[in-house]
N, C-alpha and C. Protein backbone atom coordinates (compact mmCIF):
# COMPACT_ATOMS: atom_id res chain seq x y z
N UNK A 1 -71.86 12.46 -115.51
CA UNK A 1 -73.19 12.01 -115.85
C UNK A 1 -73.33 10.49 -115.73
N UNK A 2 -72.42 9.76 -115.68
CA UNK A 2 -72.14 8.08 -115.72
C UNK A 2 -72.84 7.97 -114.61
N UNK A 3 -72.81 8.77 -113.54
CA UNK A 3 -73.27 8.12 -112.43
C UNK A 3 -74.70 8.13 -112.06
N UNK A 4 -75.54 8.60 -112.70
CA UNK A 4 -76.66 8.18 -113.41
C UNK A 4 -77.21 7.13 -113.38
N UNK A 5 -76.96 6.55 -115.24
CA UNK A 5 -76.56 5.89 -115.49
C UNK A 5 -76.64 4.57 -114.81
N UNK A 6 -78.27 3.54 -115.27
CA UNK A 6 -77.64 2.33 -114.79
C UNK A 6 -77.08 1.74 -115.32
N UNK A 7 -76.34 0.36 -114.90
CA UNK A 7 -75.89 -0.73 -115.51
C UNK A 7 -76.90 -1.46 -116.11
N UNK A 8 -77.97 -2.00 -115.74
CA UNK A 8 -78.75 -2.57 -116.66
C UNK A 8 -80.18 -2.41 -115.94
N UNK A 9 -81.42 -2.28 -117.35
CA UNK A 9 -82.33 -2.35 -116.52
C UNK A 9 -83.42 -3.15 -116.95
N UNK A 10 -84.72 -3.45 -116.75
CA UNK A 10 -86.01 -4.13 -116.78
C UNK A 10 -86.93 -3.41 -116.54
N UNK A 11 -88.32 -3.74 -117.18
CA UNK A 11 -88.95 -2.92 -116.40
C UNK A 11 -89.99 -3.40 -115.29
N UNK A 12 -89.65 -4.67 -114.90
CA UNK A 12 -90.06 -5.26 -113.29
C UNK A 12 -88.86 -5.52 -112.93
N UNK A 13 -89.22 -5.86 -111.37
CA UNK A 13 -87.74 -6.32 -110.61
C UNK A 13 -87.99 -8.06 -110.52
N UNK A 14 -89.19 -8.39 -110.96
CA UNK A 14 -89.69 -9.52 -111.21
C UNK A 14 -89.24 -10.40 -112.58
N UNK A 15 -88.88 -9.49 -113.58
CA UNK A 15 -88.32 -9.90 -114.60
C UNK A 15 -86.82 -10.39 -114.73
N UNK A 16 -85.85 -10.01 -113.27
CA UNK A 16 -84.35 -10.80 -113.36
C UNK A 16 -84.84 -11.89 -112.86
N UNK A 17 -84.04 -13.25 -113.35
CA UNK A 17 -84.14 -14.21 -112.70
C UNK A 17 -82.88 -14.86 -112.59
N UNK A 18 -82.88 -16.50 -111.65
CA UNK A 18 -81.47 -16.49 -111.09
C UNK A 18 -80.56 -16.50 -111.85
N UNK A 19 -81.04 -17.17 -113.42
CA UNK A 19 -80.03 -17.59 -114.50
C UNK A 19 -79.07 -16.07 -114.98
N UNK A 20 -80.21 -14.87 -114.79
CA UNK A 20 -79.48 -13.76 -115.10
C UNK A 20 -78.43 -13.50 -114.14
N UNK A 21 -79.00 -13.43 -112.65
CA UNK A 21 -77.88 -12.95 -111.81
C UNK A 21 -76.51 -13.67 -112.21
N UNK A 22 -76.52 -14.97 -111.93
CA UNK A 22 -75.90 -15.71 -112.34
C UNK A 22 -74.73 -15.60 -113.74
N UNK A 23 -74.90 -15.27 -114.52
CA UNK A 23 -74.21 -14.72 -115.85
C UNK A 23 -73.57 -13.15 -115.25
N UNK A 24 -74.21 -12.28 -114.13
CA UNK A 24 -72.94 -11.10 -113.92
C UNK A 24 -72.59 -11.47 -112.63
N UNK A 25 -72.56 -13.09 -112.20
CA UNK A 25 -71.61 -13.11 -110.94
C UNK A 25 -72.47 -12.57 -109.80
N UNK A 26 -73.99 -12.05 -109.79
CA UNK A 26 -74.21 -11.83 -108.55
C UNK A 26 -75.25 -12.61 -108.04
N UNK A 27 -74.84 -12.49 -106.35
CA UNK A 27 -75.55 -13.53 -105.72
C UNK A 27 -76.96 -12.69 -104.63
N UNK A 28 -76.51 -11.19 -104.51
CA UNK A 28 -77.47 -10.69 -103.66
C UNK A 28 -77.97 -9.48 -104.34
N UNK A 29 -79.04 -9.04 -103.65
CA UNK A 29 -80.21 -8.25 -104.54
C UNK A 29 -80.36 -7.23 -103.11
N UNK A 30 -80.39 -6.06 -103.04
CA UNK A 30 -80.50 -5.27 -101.93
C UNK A 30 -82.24 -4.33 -103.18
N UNK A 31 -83.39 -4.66 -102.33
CA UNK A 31 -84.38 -4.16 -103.12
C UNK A 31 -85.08 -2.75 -102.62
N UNK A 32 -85.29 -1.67 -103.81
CA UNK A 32 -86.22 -0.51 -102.57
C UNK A 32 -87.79 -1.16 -102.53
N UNK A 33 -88.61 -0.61 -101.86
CA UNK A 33 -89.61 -1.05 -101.93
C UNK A 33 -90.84 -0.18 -102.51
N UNK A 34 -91.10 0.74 -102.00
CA UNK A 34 -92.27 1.23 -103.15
C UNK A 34 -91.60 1.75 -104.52
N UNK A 35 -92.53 1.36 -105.20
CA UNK A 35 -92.54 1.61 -106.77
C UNK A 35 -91.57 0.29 -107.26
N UNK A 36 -91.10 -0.44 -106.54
CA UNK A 36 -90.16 -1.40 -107.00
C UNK A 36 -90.64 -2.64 -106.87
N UNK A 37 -91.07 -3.00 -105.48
CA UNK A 37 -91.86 -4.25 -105.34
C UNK A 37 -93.18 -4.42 -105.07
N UNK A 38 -93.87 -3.02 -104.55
CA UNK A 38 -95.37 -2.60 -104.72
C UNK A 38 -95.49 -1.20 -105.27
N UNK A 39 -96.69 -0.72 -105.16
CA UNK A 39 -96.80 0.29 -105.24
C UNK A 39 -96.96 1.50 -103.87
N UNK A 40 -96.63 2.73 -104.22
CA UNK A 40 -96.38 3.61 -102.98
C UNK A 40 -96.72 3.39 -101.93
N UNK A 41 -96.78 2.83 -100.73
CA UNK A 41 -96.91 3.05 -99.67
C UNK A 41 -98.28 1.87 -99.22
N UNK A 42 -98.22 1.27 -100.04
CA UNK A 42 -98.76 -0.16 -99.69
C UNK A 42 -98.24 -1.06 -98.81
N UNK A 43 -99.55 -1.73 -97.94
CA UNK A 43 -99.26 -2.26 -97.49
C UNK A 43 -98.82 -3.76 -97.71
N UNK A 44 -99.34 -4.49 -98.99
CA UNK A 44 -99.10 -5.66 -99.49
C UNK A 44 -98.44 -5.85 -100.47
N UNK A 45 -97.91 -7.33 -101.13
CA UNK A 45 -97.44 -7.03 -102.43
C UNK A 45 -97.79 -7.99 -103.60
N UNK A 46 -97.92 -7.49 -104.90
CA UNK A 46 -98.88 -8.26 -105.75
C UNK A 46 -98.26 -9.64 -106.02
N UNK A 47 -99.17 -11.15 -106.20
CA UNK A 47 -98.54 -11.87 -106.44
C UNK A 47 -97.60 -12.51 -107.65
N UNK A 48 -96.62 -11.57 -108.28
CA UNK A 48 -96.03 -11.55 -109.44
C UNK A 48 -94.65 -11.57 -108.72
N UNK A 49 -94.95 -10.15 -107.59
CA UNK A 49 -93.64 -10.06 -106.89
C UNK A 49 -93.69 -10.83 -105.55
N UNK A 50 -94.36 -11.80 -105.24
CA UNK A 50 -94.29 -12.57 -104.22
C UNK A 50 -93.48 -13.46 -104.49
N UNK A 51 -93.79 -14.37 -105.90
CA UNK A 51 -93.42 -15.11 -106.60
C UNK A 51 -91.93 -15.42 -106.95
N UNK A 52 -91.75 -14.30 -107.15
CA UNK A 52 -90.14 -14.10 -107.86
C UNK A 52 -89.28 -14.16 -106.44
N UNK A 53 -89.89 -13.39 -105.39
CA UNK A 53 -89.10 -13.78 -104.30
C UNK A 53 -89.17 -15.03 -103.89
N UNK A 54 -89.97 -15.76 -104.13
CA UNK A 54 -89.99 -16.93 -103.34
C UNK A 54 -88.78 -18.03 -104.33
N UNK A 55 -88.62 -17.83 -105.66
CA UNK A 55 -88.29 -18.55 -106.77
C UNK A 55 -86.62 -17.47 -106.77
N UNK A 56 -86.54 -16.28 -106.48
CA UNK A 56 -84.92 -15.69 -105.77
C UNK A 56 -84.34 -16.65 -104.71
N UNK A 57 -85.37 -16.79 -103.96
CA UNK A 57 -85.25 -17.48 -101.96
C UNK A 57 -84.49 -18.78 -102.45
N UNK A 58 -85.18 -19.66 -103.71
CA UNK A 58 -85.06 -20.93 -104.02
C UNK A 58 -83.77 -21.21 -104.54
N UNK A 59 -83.35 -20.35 -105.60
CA UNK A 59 -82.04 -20.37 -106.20
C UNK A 59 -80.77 -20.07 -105.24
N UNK A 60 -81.14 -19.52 -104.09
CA UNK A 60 -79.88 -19.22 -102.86
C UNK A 60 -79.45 -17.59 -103.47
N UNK A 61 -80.70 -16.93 -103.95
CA UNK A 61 -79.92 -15.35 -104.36
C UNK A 61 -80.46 -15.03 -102.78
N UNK A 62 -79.48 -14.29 -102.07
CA UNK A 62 -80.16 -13.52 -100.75
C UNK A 62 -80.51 -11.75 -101.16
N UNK A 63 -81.45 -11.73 -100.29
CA UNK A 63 -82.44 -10.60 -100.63
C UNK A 63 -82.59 -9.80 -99.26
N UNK A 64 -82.43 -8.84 -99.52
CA UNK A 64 -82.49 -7.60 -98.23
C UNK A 64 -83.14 -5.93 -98.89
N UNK A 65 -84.41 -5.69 -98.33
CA UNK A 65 -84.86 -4.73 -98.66
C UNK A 65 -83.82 -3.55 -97.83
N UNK A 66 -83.76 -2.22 -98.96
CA UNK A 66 -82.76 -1.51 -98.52
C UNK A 66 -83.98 0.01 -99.39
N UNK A 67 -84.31 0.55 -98.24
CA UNK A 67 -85.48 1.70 -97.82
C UNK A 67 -85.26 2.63 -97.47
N UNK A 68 -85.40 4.64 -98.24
CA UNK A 68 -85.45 5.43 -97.12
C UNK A 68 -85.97 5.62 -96.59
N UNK A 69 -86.98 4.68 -96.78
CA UNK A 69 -88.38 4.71 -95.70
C UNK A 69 -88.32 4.33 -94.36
N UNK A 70 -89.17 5.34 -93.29
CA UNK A 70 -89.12 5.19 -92.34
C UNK A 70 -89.42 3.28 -91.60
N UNK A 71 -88.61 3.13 -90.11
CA UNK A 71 -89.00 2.17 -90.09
C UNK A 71 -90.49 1.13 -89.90
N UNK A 72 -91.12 2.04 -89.63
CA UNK A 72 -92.47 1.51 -89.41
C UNK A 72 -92.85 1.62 -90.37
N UNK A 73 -92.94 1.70 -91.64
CA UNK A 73 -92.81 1.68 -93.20
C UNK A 73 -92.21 0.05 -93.43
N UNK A 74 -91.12 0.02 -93.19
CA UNK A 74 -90.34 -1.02 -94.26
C UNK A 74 -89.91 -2.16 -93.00
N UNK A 75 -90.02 -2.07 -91.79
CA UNK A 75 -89.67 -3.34 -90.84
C UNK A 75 -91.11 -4.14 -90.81
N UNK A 76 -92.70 -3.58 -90.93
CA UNK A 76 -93.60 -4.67 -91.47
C UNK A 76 -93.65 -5.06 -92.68
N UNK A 77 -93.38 -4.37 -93.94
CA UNK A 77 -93.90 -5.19 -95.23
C UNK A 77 -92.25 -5.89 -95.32
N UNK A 78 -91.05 -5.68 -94.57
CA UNK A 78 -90.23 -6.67 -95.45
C UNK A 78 -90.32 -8.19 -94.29
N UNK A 79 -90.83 -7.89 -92.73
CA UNK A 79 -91.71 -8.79 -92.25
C UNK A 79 -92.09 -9.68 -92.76
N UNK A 80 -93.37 -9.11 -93.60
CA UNK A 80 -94.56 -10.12 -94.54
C UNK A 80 -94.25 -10.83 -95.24
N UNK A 81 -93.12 -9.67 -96.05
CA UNK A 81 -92.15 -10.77 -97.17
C UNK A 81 -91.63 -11.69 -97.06
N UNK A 82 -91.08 -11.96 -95.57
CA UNK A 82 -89.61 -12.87 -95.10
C UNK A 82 -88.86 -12.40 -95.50
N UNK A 83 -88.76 -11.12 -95.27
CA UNK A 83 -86.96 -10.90 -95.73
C UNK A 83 -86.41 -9.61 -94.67
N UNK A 84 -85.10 -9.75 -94.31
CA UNK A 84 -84.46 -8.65 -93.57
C UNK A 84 -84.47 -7.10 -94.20
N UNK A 85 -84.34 -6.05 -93.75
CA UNK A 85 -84.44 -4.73 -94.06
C UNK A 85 -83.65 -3.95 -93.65
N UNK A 86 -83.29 -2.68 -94.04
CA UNK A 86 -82.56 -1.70 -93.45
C UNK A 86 -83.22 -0.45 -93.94
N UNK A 87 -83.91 0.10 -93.17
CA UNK A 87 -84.82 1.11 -93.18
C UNK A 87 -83.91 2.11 -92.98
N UNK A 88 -84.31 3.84 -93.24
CA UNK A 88 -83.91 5.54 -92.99
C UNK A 88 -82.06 5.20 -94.06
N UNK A 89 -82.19 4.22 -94.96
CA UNK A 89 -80.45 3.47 -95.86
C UNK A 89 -80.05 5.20 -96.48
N UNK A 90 -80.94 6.26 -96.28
CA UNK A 90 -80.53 7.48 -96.33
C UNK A 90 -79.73 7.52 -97.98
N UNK A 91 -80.68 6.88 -98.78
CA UNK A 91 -80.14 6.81 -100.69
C UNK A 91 -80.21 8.17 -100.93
N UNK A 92 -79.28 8.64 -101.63
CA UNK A 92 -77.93 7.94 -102.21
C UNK A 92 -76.32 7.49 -101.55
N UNK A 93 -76.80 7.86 -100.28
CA UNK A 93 -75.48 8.16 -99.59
C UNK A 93 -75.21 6.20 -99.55
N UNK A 94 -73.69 5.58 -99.40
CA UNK A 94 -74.11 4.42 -99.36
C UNK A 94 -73.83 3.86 -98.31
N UNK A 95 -74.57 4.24 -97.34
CA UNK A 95 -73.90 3.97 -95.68
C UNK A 95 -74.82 2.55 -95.67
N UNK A 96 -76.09 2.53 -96.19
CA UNK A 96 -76.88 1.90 -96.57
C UNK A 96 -76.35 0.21 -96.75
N UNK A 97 -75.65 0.58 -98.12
CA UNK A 97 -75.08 -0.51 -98.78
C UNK A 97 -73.61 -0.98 -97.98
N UNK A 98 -73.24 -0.58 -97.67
CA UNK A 98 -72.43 -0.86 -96.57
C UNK A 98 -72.17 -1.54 -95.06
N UNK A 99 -73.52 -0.98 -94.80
CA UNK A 99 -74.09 -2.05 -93.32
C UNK A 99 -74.88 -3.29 -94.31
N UNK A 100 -75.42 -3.22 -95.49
CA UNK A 100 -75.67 -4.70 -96.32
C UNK A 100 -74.70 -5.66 -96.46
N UNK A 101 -73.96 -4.57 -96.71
CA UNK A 101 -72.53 -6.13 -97.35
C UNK A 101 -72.04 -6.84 -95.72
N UNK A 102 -71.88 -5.87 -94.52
CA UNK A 102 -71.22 -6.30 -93.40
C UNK A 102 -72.06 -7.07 -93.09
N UNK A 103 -73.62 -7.04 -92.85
CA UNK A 103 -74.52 -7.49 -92.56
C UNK A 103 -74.59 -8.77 -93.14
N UNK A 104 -74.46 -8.84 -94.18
CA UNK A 104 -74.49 -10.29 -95.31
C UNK A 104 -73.07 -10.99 -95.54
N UNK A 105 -71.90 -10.49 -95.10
CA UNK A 105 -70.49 -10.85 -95.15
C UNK A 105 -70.70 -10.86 -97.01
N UNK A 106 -71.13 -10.38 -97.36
CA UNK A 106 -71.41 -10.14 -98.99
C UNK A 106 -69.97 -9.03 -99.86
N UNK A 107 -69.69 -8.96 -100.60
CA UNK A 107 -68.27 -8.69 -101.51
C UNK A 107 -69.12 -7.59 -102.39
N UNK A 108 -68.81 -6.48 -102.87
CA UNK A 108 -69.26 -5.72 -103.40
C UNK A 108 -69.27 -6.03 -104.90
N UNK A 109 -68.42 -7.40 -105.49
CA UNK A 109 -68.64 -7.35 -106.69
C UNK A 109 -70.03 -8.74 -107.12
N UNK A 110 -70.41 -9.06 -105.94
CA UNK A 110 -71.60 -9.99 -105.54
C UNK A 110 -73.01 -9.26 -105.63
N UNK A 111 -73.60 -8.26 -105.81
CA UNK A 111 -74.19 -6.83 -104.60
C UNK A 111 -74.49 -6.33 -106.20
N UNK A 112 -76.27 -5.83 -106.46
CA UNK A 112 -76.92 -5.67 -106.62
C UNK A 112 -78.15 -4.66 -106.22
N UNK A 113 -78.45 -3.34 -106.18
CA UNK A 113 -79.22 -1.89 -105.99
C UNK A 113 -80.01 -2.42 -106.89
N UNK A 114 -81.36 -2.67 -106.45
CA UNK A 114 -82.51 -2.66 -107.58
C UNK A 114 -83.83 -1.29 -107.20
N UNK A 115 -84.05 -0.63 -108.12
CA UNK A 115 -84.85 0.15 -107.54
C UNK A 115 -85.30 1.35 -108.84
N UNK A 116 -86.24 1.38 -108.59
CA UNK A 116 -87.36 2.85 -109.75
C UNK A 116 -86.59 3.96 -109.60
N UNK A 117 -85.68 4.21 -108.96
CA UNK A 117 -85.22 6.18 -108.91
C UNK A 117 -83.46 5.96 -109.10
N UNK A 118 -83.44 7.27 -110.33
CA UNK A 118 -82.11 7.07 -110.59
C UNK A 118 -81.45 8.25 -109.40
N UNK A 119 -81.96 9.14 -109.18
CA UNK A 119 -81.01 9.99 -107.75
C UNK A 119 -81.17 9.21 -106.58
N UNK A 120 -81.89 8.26 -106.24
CA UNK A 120 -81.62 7.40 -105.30
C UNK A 120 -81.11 6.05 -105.25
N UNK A 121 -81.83 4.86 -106.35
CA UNK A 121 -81.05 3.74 -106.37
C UNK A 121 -80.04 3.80 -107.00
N UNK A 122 -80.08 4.01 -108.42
CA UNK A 122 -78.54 4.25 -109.21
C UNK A 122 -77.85 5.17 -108.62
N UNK A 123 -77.89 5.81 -108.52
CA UNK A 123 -76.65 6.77 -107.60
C UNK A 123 -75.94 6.27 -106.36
N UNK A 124 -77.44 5.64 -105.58
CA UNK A 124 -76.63 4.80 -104.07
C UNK A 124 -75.37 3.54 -104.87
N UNK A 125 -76.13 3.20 -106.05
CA UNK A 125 -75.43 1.85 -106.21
C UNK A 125 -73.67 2.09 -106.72
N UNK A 126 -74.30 3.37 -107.73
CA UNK A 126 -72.92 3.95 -108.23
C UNK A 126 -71.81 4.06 -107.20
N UNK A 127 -71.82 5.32 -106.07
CA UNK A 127 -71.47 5.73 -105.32
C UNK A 127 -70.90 4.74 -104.44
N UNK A 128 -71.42 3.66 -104.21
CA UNK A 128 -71.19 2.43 -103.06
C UNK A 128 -70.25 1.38 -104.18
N UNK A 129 -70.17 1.41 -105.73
CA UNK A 129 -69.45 0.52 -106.23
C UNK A 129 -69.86 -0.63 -106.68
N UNK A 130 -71.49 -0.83 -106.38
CA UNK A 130 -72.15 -2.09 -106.89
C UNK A 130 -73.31 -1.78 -107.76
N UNK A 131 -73.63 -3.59 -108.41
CA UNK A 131 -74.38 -2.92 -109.48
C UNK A 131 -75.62 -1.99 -109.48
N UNK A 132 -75.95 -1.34 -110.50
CA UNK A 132 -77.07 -0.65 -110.69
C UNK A 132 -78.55 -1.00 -111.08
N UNK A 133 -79.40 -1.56 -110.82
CA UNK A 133 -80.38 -2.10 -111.63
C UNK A 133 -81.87 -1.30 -111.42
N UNK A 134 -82.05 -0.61 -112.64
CA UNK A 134 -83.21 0.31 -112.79
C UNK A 134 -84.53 -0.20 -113.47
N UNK A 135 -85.57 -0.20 -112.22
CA UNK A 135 -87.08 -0.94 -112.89
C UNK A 135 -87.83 0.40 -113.50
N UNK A 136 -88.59 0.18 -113.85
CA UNK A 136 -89.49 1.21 -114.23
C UNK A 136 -90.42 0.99 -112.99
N UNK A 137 -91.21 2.26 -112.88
CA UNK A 137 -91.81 2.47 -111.20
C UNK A 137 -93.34 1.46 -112.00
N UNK A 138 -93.17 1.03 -110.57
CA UNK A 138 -95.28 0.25 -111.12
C UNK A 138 -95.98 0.92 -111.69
N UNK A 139 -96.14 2.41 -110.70
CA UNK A 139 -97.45 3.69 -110.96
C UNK A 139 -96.22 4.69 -111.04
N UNK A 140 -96.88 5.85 -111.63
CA UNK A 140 -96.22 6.60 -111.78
C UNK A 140 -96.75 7.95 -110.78
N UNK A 141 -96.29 8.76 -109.85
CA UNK A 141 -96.89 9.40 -108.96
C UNK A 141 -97.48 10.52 -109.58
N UNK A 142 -98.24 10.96 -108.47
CA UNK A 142 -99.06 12.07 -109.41
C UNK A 142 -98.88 13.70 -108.40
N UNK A 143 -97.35 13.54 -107.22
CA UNK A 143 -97.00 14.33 -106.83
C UNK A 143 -96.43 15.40 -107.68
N UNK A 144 -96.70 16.49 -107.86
CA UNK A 144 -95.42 17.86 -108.31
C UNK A 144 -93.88 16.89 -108.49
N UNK A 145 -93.65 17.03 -107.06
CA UNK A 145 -92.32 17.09 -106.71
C UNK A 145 -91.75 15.67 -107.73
N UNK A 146 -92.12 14.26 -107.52
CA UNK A 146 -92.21 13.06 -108.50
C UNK A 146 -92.07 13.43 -109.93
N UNK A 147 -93.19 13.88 -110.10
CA UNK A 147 -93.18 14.46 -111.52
C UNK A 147 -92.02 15.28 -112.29
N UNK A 148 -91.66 16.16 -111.17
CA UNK A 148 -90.31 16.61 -111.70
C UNK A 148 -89.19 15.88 -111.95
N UNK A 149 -89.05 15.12 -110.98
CA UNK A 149 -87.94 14.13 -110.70
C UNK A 149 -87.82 13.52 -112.05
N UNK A 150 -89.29 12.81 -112.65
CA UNK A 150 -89.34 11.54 -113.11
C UNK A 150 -88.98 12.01 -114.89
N UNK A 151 -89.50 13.38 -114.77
CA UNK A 151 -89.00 14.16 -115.85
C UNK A 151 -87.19 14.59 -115.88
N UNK A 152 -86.27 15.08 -114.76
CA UNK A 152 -85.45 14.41 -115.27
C UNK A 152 -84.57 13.16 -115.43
N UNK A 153 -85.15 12.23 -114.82
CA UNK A 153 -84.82 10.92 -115.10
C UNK A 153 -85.04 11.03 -116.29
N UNK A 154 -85.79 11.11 -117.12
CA UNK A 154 -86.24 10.83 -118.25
C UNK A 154 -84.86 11.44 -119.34
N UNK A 155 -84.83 12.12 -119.46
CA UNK A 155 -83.50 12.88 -120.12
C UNK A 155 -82.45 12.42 -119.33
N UNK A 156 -82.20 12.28 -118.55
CA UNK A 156 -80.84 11.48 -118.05
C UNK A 156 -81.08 10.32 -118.84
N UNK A 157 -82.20 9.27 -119.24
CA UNK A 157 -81.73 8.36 -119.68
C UNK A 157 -81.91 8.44 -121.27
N UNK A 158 -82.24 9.39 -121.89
CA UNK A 158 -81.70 9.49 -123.49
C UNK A 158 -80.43 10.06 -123.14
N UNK A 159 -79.95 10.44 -122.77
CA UNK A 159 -78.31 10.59 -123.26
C UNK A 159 -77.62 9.29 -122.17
N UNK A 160 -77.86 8.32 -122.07
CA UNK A 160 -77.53 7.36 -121.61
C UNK A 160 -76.79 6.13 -122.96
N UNK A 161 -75.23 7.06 -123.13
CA UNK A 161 -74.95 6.26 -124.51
C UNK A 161 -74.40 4.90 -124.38
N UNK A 162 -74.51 4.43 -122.84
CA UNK A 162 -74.45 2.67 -122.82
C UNK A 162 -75.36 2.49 -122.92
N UNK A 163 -76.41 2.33 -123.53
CA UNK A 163 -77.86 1.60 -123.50
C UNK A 163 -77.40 0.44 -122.66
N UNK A 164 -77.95 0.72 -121.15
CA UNK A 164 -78.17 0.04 -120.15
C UNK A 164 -79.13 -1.34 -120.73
N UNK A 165 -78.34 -2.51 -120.11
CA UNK A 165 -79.27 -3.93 -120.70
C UNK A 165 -79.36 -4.60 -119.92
N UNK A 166 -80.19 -5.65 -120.23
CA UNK A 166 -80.67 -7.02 -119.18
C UNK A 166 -79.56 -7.64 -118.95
């Protein structure tokens, strides 16, 4: 069940800042993008999370959106952003996080999964060996299938007896 289980969470991805990374040693942030830095399938992103990237960019944290979203999905909005991507990262598997670190010459104890879904970001992050960091989703979907999900996330994280922290 640990693998669950994040290491710590927030409920924006806007709310770590460098001083935090900084205190667990990490220098890079691999981000998903809907529900994490906008909402579903948007094309823009609000200026809260513009911000924080630009003020990540500043401190020297490097940032790489990491998406199972298709690429014509996630090669324009991480475009817009200024930032590199790796689109179809096929979460949880961490083939993903793997072409990140080679890609970034980045160390896995550097390396950072930020993202709204615990069977996809925490699990990729688990599975791959780096940290876990769980936002709460912007919106909450109003799919069946979501809904189920988000319901058991939800009980995965009451029996979550590390109370995962900032």
């Amino acid at each position: 069940m640990r693998l669950f289980w994040p290491e710590h969470r927030f409920q924006r991805a806007w709310q770590i800042t460098p001083e935090w990374l900084a205190r667990h040693g990490l220098t890079v942030l691999l981000l998903d993008v809907d529900n994490t830095l906008t909402t579903h399938d948007s094309p823009d992103i609000g200026p809260q999370a513009r911000a924080w990237i630009a003020q990540m960019q500043q401190a020297g944290v490097r940032l790489l959106v990491l998406s199972n979203n298709k690429p014509a999905r996630v090669e324009p909005f991480a475009e817009m952003i200024g930032l590199g991507c790796i689109a179809n990262a096929k979460k949880p598997l961490g083939g993903g996080v793997r072409r990140a670190l080679a890609r970034l010459g980045a160390k896995k104890s550097e390396l950072a999964v930020v993202g709204d879904q615990i069977f996809t970001d925490v699990l990729c992050a688990r599975l791959a060996g780096v940290t876990s960091v769980l936002v709460d989703p912007i919106e909450l979907e109003t799919f069946p299938f979501f809904r189920f999900k988000r319901a058991l996330e939800r009980l995965i994280l009451r029996g979550d007896a590390s109370g995962a922290r900032r």
